[in-house]
Protein backbone atom coordinates (compact mmCIF):
# COMPACT_ATOMS: atom_id res chain seq x y z
CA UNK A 1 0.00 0.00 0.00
CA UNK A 2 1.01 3.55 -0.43
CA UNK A 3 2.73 5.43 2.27
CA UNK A 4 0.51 8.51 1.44
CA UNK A 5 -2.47 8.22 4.22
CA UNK A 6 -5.84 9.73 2.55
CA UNK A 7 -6.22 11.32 6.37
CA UNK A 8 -3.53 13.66 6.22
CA UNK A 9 -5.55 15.30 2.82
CA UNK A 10 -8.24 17.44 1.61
CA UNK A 11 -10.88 15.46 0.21
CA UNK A 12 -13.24 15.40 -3.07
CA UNK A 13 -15.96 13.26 -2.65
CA UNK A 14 -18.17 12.09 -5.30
CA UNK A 15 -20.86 9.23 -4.99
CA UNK A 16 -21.94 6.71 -7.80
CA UNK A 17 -23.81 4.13 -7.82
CA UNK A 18 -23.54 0.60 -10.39
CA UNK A 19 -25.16 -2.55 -10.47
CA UNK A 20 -23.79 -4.45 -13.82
CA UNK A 21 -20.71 -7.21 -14.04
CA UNK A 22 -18.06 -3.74 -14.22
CA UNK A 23 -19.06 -3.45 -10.40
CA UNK A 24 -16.27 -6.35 -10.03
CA UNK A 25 -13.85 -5.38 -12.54
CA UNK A 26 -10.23 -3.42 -12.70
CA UNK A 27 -9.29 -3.00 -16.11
CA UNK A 28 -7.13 -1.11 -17.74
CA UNK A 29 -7.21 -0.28 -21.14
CA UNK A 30 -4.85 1.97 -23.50
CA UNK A 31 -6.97 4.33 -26.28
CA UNK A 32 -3.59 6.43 -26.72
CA UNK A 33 -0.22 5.62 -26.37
CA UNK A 34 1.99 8.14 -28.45
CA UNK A 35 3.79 11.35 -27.12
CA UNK A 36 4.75 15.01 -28.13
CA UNK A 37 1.83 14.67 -30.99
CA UNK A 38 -0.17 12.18 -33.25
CA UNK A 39 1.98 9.96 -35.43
CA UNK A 40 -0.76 7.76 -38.01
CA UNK A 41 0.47 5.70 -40.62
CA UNK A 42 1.92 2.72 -41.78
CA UNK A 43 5.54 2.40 -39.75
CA UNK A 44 2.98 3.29 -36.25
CA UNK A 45 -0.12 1.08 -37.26
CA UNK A 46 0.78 -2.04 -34.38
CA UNK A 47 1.32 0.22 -31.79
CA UNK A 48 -0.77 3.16 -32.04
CA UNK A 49 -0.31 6.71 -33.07
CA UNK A 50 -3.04 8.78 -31.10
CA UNK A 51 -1.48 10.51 -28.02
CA UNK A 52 -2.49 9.80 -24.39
CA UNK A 53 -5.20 8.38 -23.36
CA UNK A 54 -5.79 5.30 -20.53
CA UNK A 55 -9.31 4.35 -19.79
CA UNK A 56 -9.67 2.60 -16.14
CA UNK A 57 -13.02 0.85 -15.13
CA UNK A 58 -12.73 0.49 -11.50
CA UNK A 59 -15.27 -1.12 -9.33
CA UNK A 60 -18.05 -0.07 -11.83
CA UNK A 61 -16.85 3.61 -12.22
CA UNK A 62 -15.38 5.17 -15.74
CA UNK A 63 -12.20 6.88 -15.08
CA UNK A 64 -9.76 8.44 -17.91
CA UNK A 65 -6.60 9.60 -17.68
CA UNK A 66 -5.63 12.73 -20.37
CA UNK A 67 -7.42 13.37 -22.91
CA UNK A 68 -5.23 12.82 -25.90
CA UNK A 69 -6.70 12.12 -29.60
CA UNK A 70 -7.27 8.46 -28.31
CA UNK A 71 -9.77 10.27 -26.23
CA UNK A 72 -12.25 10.56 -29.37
CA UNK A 73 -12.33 6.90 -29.97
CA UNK A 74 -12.80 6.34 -26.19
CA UNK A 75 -15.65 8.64 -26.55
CA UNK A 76 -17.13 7.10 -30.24
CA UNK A 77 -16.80 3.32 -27.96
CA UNK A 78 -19.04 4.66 -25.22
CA UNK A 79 -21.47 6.20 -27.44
CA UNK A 80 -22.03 2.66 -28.74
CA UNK A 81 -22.07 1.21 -25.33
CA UNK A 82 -24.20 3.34 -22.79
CA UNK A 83 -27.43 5.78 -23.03
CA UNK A 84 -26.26 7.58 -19.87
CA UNK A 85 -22.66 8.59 -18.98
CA UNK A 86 -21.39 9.62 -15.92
CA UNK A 87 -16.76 10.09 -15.79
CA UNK A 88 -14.21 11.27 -14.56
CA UNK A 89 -11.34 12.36 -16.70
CA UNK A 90 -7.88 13.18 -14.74
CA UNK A 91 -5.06 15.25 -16.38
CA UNK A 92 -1.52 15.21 -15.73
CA UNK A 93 -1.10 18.42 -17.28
CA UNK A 94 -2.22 21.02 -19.64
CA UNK A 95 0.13 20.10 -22.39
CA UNK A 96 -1.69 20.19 -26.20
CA UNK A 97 -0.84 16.35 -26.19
CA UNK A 98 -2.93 15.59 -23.04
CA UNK A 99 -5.89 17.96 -24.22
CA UNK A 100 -6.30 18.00 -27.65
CA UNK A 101 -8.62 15.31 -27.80
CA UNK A 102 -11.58 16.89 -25.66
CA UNK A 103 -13.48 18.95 -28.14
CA UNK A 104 -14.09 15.85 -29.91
CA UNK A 105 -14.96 13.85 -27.23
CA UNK A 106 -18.54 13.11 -28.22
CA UNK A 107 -19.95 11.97 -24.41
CA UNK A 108 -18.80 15.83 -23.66
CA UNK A 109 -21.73 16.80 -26.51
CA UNK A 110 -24.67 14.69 -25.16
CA UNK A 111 -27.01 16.10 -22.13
CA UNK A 112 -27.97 13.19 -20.34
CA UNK A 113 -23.99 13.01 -19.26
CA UNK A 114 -22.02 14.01 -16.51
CA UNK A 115 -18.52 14.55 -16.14
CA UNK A 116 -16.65 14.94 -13.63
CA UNK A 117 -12.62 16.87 -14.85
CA UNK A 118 -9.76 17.21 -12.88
CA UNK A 119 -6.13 19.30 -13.13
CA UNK A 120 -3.74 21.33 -11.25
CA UNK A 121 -2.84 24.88 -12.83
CA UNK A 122 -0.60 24.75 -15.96
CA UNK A 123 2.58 26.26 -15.74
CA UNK A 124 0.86 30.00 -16.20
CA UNK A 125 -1.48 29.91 -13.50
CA UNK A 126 -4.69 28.43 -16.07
CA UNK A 127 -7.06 26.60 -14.40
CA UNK A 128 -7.48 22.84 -16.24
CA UNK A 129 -11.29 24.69 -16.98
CA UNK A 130 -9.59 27.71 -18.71
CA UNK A 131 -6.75 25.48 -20.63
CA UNK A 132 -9.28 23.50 -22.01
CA UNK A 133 -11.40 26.43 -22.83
CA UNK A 134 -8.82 28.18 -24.67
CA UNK A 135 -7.54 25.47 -27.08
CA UNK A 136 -11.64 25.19 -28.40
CA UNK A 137 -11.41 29.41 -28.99
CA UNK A 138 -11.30 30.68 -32.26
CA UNK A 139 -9.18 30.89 -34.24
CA UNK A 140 -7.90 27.28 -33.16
CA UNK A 141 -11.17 25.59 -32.77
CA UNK A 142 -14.62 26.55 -34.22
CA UNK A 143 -16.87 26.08 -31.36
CA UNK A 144 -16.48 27.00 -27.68
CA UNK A 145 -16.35 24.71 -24.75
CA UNK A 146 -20.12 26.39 -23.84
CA UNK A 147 -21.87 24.10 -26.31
CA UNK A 148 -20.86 20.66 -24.76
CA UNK A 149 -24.52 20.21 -23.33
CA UNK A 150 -23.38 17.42 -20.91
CA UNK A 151 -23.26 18.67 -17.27
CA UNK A 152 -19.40 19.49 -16.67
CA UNK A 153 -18.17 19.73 -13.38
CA UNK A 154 -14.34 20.99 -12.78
CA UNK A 155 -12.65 20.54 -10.02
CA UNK A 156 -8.91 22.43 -9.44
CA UNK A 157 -7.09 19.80 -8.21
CA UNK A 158 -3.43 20.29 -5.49
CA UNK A 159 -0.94 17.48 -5.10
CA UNK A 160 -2.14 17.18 -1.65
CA UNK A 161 -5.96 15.99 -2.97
CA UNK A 162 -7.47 12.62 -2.65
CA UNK A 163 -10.42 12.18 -4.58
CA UNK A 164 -12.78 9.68 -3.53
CA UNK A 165 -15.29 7.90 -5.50
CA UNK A 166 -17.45 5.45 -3.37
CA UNK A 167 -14.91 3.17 -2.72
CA UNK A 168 -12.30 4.23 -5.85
CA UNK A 169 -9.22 6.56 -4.30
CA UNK A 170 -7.37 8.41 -6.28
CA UNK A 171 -4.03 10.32 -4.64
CA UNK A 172 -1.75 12.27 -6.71
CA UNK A 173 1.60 13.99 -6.27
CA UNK A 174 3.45 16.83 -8.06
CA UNK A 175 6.36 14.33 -10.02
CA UNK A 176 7.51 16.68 -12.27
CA UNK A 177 8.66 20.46 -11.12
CA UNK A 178 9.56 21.54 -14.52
CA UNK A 179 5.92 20.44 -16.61
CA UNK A 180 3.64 20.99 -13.38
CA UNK A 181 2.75 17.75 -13.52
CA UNK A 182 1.04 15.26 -11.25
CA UNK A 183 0.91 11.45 -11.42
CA UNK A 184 -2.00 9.34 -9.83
CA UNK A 185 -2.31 6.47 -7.74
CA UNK A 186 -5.92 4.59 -7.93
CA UNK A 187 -6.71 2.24 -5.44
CA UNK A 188 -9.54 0.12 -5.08
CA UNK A 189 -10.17 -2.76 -2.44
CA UNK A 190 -6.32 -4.35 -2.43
CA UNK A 191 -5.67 -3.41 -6.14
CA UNK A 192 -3.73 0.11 -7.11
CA UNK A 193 -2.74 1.32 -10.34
CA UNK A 194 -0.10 4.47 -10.86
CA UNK A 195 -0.26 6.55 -13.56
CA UNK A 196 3.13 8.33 -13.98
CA UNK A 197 3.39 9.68 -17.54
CA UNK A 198 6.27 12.55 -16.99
CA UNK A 199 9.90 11.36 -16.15
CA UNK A 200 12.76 12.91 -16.78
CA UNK A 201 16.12 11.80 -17.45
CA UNK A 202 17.34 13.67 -14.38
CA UNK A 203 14.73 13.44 -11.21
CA UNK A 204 15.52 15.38 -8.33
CA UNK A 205 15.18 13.66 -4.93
CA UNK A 206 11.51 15.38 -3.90
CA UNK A 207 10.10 14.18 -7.41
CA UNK A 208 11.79 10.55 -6.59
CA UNK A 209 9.91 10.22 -3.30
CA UNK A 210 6.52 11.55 -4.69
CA UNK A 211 7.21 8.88 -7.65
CA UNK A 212 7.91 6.10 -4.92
CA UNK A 213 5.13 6.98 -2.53
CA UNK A 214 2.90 6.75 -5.49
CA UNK A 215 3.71 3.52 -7.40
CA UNK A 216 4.79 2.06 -3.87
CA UNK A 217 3.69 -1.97 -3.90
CA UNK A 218 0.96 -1.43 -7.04
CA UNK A 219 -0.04 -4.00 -9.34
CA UNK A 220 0.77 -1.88 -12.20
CA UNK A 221 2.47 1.19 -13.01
CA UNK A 222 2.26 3.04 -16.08
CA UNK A 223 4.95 5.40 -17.23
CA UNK A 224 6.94 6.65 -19.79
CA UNK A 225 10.88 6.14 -21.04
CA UNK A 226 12.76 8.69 -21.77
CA UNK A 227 12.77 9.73 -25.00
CA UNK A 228 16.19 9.16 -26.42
CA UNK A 229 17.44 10.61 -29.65
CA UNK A 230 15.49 10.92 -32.87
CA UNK A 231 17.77 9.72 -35.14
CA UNK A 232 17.31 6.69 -35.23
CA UNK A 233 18.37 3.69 -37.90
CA UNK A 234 18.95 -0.13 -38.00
CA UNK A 235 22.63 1.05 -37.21
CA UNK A 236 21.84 3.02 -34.15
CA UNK A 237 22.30 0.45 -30.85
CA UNK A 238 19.32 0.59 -28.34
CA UNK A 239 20.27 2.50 -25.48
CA UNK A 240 17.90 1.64 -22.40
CA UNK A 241 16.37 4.82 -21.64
CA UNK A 242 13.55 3.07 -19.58
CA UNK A 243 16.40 2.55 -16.90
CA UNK A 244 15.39 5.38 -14.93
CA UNK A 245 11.50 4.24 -14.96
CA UNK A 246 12.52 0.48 -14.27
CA UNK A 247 15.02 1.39 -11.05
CA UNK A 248 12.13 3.39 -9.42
CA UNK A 249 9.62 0.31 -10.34
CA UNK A 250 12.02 -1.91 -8.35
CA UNK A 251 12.17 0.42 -5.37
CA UNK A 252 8.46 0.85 -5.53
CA UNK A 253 8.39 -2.65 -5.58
CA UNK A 254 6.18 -2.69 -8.48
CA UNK A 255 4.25 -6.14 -9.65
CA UNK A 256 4.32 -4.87 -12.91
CA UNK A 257 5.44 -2.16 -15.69
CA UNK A 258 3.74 -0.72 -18.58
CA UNK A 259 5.33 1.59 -20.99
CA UNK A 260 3.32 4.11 -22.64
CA UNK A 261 3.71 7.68 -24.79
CA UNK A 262 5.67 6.55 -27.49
CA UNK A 263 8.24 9.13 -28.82
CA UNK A 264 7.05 9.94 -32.93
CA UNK A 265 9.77 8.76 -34.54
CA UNK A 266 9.31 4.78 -32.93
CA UNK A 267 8.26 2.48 -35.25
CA UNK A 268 6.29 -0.58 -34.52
CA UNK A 269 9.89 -2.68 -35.35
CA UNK A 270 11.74 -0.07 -33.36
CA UNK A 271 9.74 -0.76 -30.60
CA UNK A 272 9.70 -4.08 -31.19
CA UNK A 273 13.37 -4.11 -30.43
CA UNK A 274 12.97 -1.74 -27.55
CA UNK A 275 10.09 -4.17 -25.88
CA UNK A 276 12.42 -7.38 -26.68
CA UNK A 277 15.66 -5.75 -24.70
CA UNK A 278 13.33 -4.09 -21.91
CA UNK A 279 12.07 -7.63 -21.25
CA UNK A 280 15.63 -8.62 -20.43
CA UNK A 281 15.80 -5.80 -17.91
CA UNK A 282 12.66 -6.27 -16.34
CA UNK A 283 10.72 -9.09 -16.89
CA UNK A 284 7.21 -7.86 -16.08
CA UNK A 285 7.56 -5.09 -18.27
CA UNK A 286 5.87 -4.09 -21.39
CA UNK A 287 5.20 -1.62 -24.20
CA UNK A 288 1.66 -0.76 -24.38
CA UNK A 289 -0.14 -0.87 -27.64
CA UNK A 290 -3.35 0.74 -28.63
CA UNK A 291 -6.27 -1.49 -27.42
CA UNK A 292 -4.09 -3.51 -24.85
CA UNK A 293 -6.32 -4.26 -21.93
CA UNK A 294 -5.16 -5.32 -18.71
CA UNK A 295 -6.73 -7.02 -16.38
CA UNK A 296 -5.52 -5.66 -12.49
CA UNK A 297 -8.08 -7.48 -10.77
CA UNK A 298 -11.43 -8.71 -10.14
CA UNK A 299 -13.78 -9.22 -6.84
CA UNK A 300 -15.80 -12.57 -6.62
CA UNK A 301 -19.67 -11.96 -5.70
């Protein structure tokens, strides 16, 4: 378990109800897994070129993390799915690759829904309310954020926070000084996930320990490798940048490791190579892959 204790924090509450099979279910799955910005085409097509975007269904409730272009086929899914919506969508930061993928988030569009949007302040003061806001302004976007018709709460989050959702906890720390970022830590019954999407190749000692307090003991953590340099051929040796990533996983004492946010220039046989030589490192790790669903657990009626 985490070392963070809920007690010591200010709380957001928010109470759902749900009475299908998801009630039981942690899963995990990946809608976006590319950085910096969208990379379609043929070299990207195994892995995935929309950026960030995890969908979590935890004990019955929808939770997202960023809101990348893998956001809109998240959102096209659920239209497909469900007649009534209620989420919560989490953002690491206000970067254009973990936003650009609201104002076509269709769910967002539809009255009957309700969703619930978190975010600390960007690195200019901007509320997550007002970075989202101003991306969908003209001349950038044609429409304003004021005709999404579903009911939008927004809630300004601190790295102190704990939100609580029935029986879902979600804790967060500030893990990276330079970005304003925060990662998350989701807990539900004995399962926790940790969302860490923002290391650096250097990480100074108070971004270590939020890291570690946040990923301590999960059954998953996702994060990112370092991106390493862009010029890469058949000639150019793989250098593990996921070494940073992988020696706080082992002092977390992390069950298991899922890359994600792809630098552009990886191909699916780059990383290929990449996920055959990070196995050899750490052998519960992984590169994740649009559509890859994991399973973290599941409670027995």
């Amino acid at each position: 378990m985490s070392n963070i204790q809920p007690s010591q924090h200010h709380q957001v509450s928010v109470q759902e109800n749900s009475s299908d099979d998801s009630a039981n279910r942690f899963l995990v799955k990946f809608w976006g897994v590319r950085g910096l910005i969208p990379t379609p085409g043929e070299e990207t097509k195994a892995y995935g070129g929309n950026t960030a975007c995890v969908e979590m269904q935890v004990g019955g409730k929808n939770l997202i993390f960023d809101g990348g272009t893998g956001l809109r086929m998240l959102g096209k899914s659920w239209l497909q799915q469900q007649q009534q919506l209620t989420a919560h969508l989490f953002f690491t930061n206000a970067q254009t690759n973990r936003i650009q993928g609201f104002p076509f988030f269709a769910p967002a569009f539809a009255p009957q829904n309700y969703l619930h949007i978190y975010g600390t302040a960007a690195s200019n003061g901007a509320s997550i309310k007002q970075s989202l806001s101003d991306q969908m302004l003209l001349p950038h976007f044609p429409y304003p954020l004021q005709v999404m018709q579903s009911q939008l709460q927004f809630y300004n989050l601190t790295p102190d926070k704990v939100v609580d959702i029935d029986d879902v906890t979600v804790q967060m720390a500030l893990i990276n000084h330079i970005q304003k970022s925060i990662g998350y830590r989701i807990t539900w019954g004995e399962y926790s996930v940790a969302y860490i999407t923002d290391l650096q190749s250097k990480i100074d000692d108070l971004d270590a320990d939020n890291i570690i307090r946040l990923a301590q003991g999960v059954d998953l953590l996702v994060a990112n490798p370092n991106y390493i340099s862009s010029n890469r051929d058949s000639q150019t040796p793989i250098y593990p940048h996921w070494e940073i990533a992988v020696n706080l996983a082992r002092k977390a004492g992390v069950k298991q490791l899922v890359f994600s946010n792809h630098h552009p220039n990886d191909s699916d046989d780059f990383l290929d190579s990449v996920q055959t030589e990070l196995k050899s490192d750490f052998e519960q790790a992984f590169l994740a892959h649009e559509g890859m669903i994991i399973s973290v657990g599941c409670l027995n009626n």
